[in-house]
N, C-alpha and C. Protein backbone atom coordinates (compact mmCIF):
# COMPACT_ATOMS: atom_id res chain seq x y z
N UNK A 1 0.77 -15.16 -23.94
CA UNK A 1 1.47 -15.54 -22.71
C UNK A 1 0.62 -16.54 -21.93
N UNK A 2 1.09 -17.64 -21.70
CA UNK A 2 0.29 -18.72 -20.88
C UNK A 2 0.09 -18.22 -19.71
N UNK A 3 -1.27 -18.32 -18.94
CA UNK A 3 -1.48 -18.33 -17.72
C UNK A 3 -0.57 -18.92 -17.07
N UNK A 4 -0.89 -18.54 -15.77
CA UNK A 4 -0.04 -19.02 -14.06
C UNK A 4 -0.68 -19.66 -13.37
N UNK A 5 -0.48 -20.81 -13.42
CA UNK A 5 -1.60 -21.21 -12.16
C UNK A 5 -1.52 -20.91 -10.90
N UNK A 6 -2.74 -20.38 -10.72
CA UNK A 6 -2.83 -19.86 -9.31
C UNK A 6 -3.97 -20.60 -8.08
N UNK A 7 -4.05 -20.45 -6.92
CA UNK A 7 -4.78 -21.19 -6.05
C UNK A 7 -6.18 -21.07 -6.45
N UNK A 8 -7.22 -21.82 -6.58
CA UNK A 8 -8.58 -21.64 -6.34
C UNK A 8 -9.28 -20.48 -6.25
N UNK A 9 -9.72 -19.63 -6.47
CA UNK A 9 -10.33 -18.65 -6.13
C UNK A 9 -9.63 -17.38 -5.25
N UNK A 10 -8.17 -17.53 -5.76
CA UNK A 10 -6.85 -16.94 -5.06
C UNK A 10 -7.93 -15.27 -5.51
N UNK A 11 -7.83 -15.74 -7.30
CA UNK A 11 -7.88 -13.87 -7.26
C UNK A 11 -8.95 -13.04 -7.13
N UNK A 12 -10.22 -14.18 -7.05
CA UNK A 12 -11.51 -13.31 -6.81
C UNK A 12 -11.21 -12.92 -5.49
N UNK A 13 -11.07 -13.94 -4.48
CA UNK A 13 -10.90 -13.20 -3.01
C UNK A 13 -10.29 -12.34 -2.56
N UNK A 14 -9.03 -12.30 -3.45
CA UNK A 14 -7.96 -11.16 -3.13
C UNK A 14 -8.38 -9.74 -3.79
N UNK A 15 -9.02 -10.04 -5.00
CA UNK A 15 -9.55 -8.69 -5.46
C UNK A 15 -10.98 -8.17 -4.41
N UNK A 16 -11.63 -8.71 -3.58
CA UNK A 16 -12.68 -8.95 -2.83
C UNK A 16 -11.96 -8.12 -1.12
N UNK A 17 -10.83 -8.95 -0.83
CA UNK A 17 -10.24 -8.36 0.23
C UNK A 17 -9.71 -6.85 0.14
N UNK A 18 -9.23 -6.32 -1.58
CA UNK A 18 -8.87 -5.42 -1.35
C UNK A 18 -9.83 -4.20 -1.32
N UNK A 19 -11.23 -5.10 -2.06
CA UNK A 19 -12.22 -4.25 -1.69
C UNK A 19 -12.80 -3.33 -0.69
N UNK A 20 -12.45 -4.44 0.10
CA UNK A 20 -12.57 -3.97 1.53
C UNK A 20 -12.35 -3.14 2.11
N UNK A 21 -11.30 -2.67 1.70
CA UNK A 21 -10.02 -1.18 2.23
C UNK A 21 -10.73 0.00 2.03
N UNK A 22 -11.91 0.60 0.62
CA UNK A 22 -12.78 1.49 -0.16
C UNK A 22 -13.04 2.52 0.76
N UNK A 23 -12.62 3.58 1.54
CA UNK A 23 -13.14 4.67 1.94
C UNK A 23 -13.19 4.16 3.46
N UNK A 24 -12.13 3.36 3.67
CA UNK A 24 -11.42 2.94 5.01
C UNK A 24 -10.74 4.51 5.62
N UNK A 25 -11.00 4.85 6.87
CA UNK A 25 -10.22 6.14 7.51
C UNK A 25 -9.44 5.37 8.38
N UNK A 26 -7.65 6.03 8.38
CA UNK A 26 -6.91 5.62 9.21
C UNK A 26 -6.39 6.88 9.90
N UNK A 27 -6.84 7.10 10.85
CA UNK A 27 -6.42 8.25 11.80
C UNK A 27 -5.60 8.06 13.16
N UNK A 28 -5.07 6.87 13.74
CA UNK A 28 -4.27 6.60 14.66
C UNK A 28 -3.00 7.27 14.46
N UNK A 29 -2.66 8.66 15.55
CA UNK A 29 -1.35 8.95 15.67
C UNK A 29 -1.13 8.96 17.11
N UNK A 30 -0.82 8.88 18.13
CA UNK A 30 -0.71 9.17 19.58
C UNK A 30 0.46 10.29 19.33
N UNK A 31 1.74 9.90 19.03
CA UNK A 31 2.61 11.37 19.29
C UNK A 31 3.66 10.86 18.56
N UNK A 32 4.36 11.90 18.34
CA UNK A 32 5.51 11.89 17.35
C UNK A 32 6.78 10.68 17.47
N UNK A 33 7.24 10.04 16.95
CA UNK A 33 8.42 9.30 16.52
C UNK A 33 9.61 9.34 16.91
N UNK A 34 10.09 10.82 16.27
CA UNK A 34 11.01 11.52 16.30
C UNK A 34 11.46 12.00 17.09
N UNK A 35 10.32 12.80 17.75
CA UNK A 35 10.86 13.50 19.16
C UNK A 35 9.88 13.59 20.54
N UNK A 36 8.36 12.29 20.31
CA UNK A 36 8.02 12.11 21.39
C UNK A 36 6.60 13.24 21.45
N UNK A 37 6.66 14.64 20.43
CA UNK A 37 5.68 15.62 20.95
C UNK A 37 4.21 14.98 20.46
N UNK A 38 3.50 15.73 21.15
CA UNK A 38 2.11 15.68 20.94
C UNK A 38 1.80 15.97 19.57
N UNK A 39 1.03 15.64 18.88
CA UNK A 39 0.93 16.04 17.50
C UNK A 39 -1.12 16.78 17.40
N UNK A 40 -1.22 17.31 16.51
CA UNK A 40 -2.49 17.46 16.07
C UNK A 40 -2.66 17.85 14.70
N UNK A 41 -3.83 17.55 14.70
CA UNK A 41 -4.57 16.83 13.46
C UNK A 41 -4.48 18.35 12.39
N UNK A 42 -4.16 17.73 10.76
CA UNK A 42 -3.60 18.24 10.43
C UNK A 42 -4.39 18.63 8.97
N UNK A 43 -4.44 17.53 8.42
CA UNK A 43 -6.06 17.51 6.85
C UNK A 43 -6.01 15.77 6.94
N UNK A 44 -6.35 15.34 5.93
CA UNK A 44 -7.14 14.02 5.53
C UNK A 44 -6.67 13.98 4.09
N UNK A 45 -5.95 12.89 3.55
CA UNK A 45 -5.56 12.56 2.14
C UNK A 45 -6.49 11.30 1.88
N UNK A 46 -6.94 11.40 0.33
CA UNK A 46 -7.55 10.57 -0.07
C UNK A 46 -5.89 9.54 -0.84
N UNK A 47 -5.74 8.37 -0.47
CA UNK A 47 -4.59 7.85 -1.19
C UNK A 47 -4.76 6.65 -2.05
N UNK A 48 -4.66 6.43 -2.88
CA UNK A 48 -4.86 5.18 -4.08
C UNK A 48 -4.47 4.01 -3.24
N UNK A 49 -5.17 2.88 -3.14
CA UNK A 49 -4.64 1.82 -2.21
C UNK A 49 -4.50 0.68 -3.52
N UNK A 50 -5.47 0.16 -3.94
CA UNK A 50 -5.23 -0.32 -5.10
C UNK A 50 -5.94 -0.52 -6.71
N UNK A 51 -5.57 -0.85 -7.52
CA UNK A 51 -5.79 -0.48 -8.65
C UNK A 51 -6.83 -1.91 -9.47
N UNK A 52 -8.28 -2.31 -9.54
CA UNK A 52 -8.05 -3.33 -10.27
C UNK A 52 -9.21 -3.03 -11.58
N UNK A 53 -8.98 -4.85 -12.22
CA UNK A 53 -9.57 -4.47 -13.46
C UNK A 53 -10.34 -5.47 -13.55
N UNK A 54 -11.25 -5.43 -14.00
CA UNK A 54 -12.20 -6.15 -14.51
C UNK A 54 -13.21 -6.47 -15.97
N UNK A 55 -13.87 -6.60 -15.97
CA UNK A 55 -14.68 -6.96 -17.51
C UNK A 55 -15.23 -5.50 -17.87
N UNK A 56 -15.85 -4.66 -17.03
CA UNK A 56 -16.56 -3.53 -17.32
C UNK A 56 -15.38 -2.32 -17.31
N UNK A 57 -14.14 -2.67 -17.27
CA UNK A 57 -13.15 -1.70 -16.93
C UNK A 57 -12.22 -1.64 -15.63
N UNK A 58 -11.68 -0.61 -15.09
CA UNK A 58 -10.71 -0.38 -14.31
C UNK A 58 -11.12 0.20 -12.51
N UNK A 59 -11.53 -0.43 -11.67
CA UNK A 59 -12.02 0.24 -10.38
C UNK A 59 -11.02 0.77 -9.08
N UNK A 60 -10.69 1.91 -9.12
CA UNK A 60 -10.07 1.93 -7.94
C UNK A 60 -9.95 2.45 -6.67
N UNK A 61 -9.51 1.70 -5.99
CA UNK A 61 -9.53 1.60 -4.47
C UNK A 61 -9.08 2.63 -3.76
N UNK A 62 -9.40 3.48 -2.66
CA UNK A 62 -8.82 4.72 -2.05
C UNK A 62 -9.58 4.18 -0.96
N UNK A 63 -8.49 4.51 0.02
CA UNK A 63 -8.46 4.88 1.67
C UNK A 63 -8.04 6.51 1.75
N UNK A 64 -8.58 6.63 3.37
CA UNK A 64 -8.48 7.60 3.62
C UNK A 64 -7.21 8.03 4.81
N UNK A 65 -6.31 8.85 4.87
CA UNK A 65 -5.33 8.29 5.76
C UNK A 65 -5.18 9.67 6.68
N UNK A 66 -5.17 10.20 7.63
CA UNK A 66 -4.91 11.67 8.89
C UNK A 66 -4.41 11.72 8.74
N UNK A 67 -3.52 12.97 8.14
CA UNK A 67 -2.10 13.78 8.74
C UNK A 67 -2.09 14.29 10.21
N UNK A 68 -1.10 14.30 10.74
CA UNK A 68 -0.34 15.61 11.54
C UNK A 68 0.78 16.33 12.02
N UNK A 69 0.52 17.51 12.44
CA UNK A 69 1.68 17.99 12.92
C UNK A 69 1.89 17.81 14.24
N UNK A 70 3.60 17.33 14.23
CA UNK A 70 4.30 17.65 15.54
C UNK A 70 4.43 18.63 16.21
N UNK A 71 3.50 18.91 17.10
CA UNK A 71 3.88 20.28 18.44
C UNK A 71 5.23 20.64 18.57
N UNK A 72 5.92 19.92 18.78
CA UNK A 72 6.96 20.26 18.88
C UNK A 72 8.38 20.64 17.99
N UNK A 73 8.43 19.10 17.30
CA UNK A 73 9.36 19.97 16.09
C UNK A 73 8.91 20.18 14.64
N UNK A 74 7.37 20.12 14.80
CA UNK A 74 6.93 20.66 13.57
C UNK A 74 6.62 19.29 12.38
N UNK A 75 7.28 18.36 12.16
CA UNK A 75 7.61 17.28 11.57
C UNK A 75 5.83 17.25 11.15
N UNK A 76 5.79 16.93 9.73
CA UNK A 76 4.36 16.50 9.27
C UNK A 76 4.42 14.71 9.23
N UNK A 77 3.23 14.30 9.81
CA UNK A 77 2.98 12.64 9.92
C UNK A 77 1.95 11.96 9.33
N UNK A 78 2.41 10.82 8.66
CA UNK A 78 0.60 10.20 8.52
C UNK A 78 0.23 9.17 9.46
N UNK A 79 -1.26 8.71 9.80
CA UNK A 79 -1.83 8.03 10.31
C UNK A 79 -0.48 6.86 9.86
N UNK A 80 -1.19 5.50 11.20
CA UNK A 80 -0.72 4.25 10.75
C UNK A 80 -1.37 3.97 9.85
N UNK A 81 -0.47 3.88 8.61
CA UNK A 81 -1.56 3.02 7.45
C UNK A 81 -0.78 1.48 6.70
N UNK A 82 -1.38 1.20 5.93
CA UNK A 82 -1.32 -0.16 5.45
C UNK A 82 -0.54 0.46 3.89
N UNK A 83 0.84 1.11 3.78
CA UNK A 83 1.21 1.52 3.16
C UNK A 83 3.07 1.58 3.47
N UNK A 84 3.77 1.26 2.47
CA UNK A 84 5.16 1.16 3.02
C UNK A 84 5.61 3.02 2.48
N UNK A 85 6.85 3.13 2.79
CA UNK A 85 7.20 4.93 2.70
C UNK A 85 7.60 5.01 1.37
N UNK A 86 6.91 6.03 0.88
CA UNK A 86 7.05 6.52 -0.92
C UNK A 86 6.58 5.44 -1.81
N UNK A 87 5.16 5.08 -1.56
CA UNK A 87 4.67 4.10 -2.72
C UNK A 87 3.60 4.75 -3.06
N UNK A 88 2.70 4.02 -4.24
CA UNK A 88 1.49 4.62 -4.50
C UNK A 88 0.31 3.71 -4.94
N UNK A 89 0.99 2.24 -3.74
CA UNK A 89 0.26 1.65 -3.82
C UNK A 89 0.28 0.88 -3.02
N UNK A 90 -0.81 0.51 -2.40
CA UNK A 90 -1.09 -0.45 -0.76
C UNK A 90 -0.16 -1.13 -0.39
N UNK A 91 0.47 -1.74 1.06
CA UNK A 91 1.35 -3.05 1.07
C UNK A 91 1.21 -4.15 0.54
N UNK A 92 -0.02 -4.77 0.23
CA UNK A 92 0.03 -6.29 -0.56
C UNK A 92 0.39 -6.25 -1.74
N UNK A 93 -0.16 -4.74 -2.85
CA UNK A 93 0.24 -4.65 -4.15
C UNK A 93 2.03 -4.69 -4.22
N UNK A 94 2.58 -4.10 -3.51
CA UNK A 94 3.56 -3.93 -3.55
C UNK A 94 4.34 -5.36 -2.87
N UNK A 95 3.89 -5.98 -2.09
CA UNK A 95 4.50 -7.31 -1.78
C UNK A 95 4.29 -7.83 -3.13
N UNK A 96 3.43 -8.23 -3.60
CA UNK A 96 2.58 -8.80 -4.82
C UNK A 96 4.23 -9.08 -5.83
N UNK A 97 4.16 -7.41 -6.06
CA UNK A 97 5.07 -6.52 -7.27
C UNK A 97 6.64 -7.40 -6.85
N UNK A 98 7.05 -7.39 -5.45
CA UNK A 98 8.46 -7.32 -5.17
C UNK A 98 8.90 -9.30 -5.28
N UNK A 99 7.53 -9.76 -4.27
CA UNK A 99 8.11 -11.51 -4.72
C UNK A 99 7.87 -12.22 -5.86
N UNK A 100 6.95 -11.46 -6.84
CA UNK A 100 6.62 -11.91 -8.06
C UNK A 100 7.78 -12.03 -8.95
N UNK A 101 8.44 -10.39 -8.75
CA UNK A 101 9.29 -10.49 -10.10
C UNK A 101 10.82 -11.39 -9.26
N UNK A 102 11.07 -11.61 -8.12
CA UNK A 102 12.16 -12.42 -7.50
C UNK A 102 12.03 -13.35 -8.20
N UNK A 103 10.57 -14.41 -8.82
CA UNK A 103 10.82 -15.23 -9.59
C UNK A 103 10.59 -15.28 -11.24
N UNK A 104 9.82 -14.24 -11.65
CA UNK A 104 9.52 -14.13 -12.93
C UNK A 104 10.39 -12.42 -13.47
N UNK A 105 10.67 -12.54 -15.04
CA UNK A 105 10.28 -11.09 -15.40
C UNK A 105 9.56 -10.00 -15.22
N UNK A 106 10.04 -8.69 -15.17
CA UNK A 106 8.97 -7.75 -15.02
C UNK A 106 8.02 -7.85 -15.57
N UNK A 107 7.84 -8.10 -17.39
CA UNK A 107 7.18 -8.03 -18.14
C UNK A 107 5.57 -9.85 -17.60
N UNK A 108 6.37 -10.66 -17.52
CA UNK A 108 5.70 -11.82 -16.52
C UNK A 108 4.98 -11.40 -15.05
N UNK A 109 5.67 -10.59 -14.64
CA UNK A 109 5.23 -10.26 -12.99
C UNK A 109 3.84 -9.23 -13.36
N UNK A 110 3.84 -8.20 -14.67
CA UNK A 110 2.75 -7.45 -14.77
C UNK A 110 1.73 -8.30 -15.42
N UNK A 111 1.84 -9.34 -16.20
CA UNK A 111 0.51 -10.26 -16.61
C UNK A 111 0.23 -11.23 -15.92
N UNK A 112 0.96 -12.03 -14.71
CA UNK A 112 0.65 -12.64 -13.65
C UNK A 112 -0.24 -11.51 -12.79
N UNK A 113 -0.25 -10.64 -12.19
CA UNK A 113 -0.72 -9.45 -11.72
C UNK A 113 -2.09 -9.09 -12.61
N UNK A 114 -1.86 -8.98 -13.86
CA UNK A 114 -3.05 -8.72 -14.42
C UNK A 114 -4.22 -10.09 -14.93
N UNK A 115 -3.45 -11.11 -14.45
CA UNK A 115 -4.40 -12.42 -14.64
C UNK A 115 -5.27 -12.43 -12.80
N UNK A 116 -4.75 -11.92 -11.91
CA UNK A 116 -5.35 -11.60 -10.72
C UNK A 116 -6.31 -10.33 -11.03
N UNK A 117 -6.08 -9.63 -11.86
CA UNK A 117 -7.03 -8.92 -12.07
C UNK A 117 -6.53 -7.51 -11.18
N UNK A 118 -5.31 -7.10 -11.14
CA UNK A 118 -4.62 -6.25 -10.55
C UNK A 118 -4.37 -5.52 -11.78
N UNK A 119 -3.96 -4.23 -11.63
CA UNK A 119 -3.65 -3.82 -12.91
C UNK A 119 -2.02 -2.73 -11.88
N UNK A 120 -0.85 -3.49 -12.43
CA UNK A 120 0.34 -2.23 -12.03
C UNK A 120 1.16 -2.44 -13.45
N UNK A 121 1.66 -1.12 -13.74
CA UNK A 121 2.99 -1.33 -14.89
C UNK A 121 3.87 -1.90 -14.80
N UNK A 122 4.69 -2.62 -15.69
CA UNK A 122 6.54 -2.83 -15.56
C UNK A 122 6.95 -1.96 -14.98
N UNK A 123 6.96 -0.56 -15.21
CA UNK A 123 8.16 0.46 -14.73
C UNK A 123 7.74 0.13 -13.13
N UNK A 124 6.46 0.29 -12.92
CA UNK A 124 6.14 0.64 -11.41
C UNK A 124 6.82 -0.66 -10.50
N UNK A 125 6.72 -2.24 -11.62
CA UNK A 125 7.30 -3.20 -10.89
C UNK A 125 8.56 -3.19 -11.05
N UNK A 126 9.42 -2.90 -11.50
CA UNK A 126 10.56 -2.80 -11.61
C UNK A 126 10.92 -1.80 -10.59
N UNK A 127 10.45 -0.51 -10.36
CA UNK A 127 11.12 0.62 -9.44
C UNK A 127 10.67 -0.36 -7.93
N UNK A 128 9.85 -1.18 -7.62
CA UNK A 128 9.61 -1.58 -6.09
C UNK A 128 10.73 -2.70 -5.97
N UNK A 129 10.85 -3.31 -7.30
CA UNK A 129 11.58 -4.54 -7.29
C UNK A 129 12.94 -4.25 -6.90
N UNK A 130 13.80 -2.87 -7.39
CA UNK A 130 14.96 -2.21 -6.83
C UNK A 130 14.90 -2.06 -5.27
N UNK A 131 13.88 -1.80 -4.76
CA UNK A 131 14.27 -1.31 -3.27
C UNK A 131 13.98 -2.18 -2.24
N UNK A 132 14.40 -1.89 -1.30
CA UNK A 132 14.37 -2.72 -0.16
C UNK A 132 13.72 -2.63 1.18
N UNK A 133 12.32 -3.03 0.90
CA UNK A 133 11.35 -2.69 1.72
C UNK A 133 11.44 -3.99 3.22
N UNK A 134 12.70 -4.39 3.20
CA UNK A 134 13.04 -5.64 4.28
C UNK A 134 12.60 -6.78 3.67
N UNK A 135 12.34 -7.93 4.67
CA UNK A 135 11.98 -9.18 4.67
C UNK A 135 10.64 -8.80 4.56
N UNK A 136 9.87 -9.76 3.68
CA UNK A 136 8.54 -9.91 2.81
C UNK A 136 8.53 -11.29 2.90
N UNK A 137 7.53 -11.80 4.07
CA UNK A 137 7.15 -13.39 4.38
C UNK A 137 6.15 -13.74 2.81
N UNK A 138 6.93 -14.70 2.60
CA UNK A 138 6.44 -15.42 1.15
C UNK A 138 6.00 -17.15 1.32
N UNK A 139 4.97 -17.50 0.72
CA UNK A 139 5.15 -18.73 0.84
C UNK A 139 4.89 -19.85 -0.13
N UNK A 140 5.08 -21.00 -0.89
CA UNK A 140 4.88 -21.20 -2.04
C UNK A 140 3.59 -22.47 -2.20
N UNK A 141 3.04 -21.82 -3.17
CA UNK A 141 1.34 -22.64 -3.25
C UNK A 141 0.83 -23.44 -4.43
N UNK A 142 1.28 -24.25 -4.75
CA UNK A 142 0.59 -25.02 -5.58
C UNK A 142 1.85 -24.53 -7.07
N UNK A 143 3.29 -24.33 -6.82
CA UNK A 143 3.91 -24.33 -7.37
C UNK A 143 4.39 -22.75 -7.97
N UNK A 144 3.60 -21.97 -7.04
CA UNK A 144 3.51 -20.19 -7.44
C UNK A 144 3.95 -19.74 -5.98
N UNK A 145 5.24 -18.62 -5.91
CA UNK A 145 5.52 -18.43 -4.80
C UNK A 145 4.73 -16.89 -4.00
N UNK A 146 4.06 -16.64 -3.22
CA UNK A 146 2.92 -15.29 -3.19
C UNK A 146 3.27 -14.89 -1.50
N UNK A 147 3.48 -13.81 -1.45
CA UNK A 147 3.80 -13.27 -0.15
C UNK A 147 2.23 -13.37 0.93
N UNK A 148 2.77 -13.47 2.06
CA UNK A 148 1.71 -13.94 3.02
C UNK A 148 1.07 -12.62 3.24
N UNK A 149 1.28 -11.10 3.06
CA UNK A 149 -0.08 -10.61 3.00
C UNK A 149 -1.12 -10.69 2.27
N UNK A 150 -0.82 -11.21 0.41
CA UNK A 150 -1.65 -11.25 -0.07
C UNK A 150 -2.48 -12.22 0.32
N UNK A 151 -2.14 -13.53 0.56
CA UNK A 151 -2.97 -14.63 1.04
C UNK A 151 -3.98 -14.54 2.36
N UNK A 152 -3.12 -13.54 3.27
CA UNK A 152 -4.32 -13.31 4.49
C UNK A 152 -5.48 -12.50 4.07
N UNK A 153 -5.24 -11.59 2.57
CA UNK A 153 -5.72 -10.95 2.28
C UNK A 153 -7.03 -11.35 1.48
N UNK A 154 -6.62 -12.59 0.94
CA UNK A 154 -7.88 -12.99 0.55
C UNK A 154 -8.55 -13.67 1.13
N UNK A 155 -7.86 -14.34 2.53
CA UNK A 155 -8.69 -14.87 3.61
C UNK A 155 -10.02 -13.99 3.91
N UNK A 156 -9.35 -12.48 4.15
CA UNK A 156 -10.03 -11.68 4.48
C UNK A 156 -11.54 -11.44 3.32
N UNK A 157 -11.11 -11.38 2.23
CA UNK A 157 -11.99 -11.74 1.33
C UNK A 157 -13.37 -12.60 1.89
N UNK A 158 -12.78 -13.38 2.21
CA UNK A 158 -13.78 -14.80 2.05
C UNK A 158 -15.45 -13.46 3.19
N UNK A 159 -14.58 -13.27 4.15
CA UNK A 159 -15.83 -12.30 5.07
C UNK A 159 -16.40 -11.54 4.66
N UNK A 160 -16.06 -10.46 3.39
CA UNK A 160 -17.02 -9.63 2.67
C UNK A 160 -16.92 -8.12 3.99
N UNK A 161 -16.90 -7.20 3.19
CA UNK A 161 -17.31 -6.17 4.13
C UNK A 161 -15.72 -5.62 4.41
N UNK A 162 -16.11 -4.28 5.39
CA UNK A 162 -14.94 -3.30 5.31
C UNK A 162 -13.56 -4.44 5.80
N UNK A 163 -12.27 -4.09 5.56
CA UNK A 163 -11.33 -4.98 6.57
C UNK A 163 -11.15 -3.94 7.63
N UNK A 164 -11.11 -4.36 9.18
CA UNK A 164 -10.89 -3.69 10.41
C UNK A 164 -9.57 -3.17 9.96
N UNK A 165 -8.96 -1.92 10.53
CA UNK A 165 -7.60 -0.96 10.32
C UNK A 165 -6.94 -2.01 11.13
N UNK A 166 -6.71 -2.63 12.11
CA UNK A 166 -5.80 -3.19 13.59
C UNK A 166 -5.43 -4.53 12.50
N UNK A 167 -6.38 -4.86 12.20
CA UNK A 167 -6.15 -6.82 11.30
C UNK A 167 -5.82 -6.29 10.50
N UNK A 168 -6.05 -5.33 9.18
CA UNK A 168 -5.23 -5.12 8.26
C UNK A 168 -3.84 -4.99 8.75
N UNK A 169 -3.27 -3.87 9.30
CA UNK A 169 -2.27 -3.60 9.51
C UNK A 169 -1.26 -4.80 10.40
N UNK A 170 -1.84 -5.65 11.11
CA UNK A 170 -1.57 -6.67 11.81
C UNK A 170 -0.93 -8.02 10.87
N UNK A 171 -2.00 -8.21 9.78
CA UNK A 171 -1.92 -8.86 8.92
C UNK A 171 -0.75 -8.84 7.31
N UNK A 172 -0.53 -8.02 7.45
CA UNK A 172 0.77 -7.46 6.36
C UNK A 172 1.79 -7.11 7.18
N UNK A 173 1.64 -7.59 9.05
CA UNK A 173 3.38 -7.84 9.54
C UNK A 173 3.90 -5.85 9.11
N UNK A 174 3.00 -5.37 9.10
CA UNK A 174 3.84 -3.94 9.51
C UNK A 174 3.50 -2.95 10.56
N UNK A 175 4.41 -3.47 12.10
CA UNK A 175 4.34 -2.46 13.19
C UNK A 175 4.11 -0.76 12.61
N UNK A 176 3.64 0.19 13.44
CA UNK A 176 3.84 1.15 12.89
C UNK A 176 5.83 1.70 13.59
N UNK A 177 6.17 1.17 14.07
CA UNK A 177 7.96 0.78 13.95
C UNK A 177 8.56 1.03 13.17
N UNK A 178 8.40 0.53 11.77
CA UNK A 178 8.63 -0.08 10.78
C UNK A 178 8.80 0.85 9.93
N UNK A 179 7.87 2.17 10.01
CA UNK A 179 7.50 3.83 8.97
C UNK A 179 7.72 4.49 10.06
N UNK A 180 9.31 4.63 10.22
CA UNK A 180 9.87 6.01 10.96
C UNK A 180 10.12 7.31 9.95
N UNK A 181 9.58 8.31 10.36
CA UNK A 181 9.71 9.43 9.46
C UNK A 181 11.44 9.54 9.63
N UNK A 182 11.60 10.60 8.30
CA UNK A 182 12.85 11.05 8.15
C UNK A 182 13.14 12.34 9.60
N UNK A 183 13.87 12.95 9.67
CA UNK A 183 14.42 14.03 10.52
C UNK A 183 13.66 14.96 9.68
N UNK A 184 13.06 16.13 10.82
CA UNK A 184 12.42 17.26 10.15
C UNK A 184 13.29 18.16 9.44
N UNK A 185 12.52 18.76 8.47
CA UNK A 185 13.56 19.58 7.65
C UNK A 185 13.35 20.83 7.88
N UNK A 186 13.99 21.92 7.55
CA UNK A 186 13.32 23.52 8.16
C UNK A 186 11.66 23.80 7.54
N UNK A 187 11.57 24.95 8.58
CA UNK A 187 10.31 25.08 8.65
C UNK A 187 9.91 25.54 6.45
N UNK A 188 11.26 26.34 6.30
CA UNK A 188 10.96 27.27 5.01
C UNK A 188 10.42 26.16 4.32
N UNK A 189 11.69 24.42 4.13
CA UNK A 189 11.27 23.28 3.12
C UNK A 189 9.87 23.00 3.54
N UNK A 190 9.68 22.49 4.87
CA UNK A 190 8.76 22.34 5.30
C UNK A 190 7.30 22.46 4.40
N UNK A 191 7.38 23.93 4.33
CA UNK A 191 6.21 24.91 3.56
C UNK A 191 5.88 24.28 2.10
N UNK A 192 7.35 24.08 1.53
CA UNK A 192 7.28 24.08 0.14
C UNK A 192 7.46 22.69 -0.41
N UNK A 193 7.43 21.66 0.72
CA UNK A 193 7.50 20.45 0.30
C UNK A 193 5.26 20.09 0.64
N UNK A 194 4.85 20.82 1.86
CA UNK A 194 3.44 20.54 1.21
C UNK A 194 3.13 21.06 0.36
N UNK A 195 2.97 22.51 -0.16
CA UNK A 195 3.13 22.80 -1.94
C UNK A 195 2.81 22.58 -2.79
N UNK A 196 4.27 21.71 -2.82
CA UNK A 196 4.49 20.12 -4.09
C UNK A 196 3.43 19.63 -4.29
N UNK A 197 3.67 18.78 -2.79
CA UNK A 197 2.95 17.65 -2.47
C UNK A 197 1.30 18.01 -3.12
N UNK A 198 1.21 18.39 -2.28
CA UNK A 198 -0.59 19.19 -2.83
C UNK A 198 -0.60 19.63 -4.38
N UNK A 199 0.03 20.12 -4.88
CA UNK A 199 0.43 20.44 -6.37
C UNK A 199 0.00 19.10 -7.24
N UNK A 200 1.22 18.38 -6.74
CA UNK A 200 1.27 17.11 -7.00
C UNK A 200 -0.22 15.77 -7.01
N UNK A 201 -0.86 15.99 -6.34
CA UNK A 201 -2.34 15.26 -5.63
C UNK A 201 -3.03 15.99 -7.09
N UNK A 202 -3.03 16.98 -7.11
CA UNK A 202 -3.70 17.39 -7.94
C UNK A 202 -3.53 17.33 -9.57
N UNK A 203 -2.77 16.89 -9.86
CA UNK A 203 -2.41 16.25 -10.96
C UNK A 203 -3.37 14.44 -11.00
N UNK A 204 -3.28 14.30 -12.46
CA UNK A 204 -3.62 12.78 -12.65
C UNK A 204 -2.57 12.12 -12.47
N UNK A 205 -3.12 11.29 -11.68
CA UNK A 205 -1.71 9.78 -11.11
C UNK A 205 -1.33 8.76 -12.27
N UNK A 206 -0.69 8.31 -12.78
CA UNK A 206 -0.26 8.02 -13.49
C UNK A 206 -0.03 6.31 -12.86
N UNK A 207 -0.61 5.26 -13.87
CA UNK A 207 -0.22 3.78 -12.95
C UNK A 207 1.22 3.79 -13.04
């Protein structure tokens, strides 16, 4: 498969920016969404932010993100993070995933991706490529079209060192607005949807 040409030093920086994110804590909640209550602090998830690859193998990226609970109607929350709802992988990967394949194949969008030195599956680009995570500012560079978080992202690169939580999140254009939880469900689901969830964590993640 022929390379893509891509910008200058697009993918060291971008693999460099996402570095950055590595054992990042996002704990900003002030109060609930839904119904306004006070919330408190709840555990701490370690969450896969992104996935890359390199010559010596596969390195990946985890942030750290606060839960809590709503005082009032109970509702479980996460921190503002740099993550869209039900992914399992950062906002830029997933911008990456969604304007890539708008112009190429899945099977194209995962070796463009893996010539950046990203590593995501077809299936995984194909299931983001179905949904509709809104408008995704894109812009086109040297004949390759790349959504504008990744590019701030490797701006961010160029500085080296952690990325601040406020500029990340600032920078990928997602208010915390934007990740309104669903309506709480009874207390019984409640129980048995952390459970899962935790069940689930504990299993190997699968790209």
């Amino acid at each position: 498969m022929k390379p893509v040409p891509l910008p200058p030093l697009f993918p060291d920086l971008l693999r460099e920016g996402l570095r950055g994110f590595h054992g990042i804590h996002y704990s900003r909640r002030e109060s609930c969404p839904s119904c306004g209550g006070q919330v408190r602090p709840h555990d701490i998830r370690m969450k896969r932010f992104a996935i890359l690859r390199g010559e010596t193998g596969e390195e990946t990226i985890h942030v750290m993100v606060h839960r809590f609970r709503c005082r009032r109607c109970g509702v479980l929350l996460y921190a503002d993070e740099p993550f869209y709802p039900d992914t399992r992988f950062g906002t830029p990967i997933v911008d990456l995933c969604v304007v890539l394949s708008q112009t190429y194949p899945f099977h194209r969008t995962e070796g463009i991706l893996r010539q950046m030195g990203i590593a995501v599956d077809r299936g995984t680009i194909r299931q983001y490529a179905g949904r509709d995570f809104g408008p995704i500012p894109a812009t086109g560079v040297l004949g390759i079209v790349l959504p504008v978080s990744a590019l701030r992202l490797s701006g961010l690169g160029r500085q080296g060192g952690p990325v601040p939580r406020a500029e990340a999140l600032l920078s990928f254009g997602l208010p915390p607005a934007r990740r309104t939880p669903s309506p709480p469900p009874p207390p019984e689901e409640r129980d048995q949807r952390d459970e899962e969830e935790e069940e689930e964590e504990r299993e190997p993640e699968q790209q």
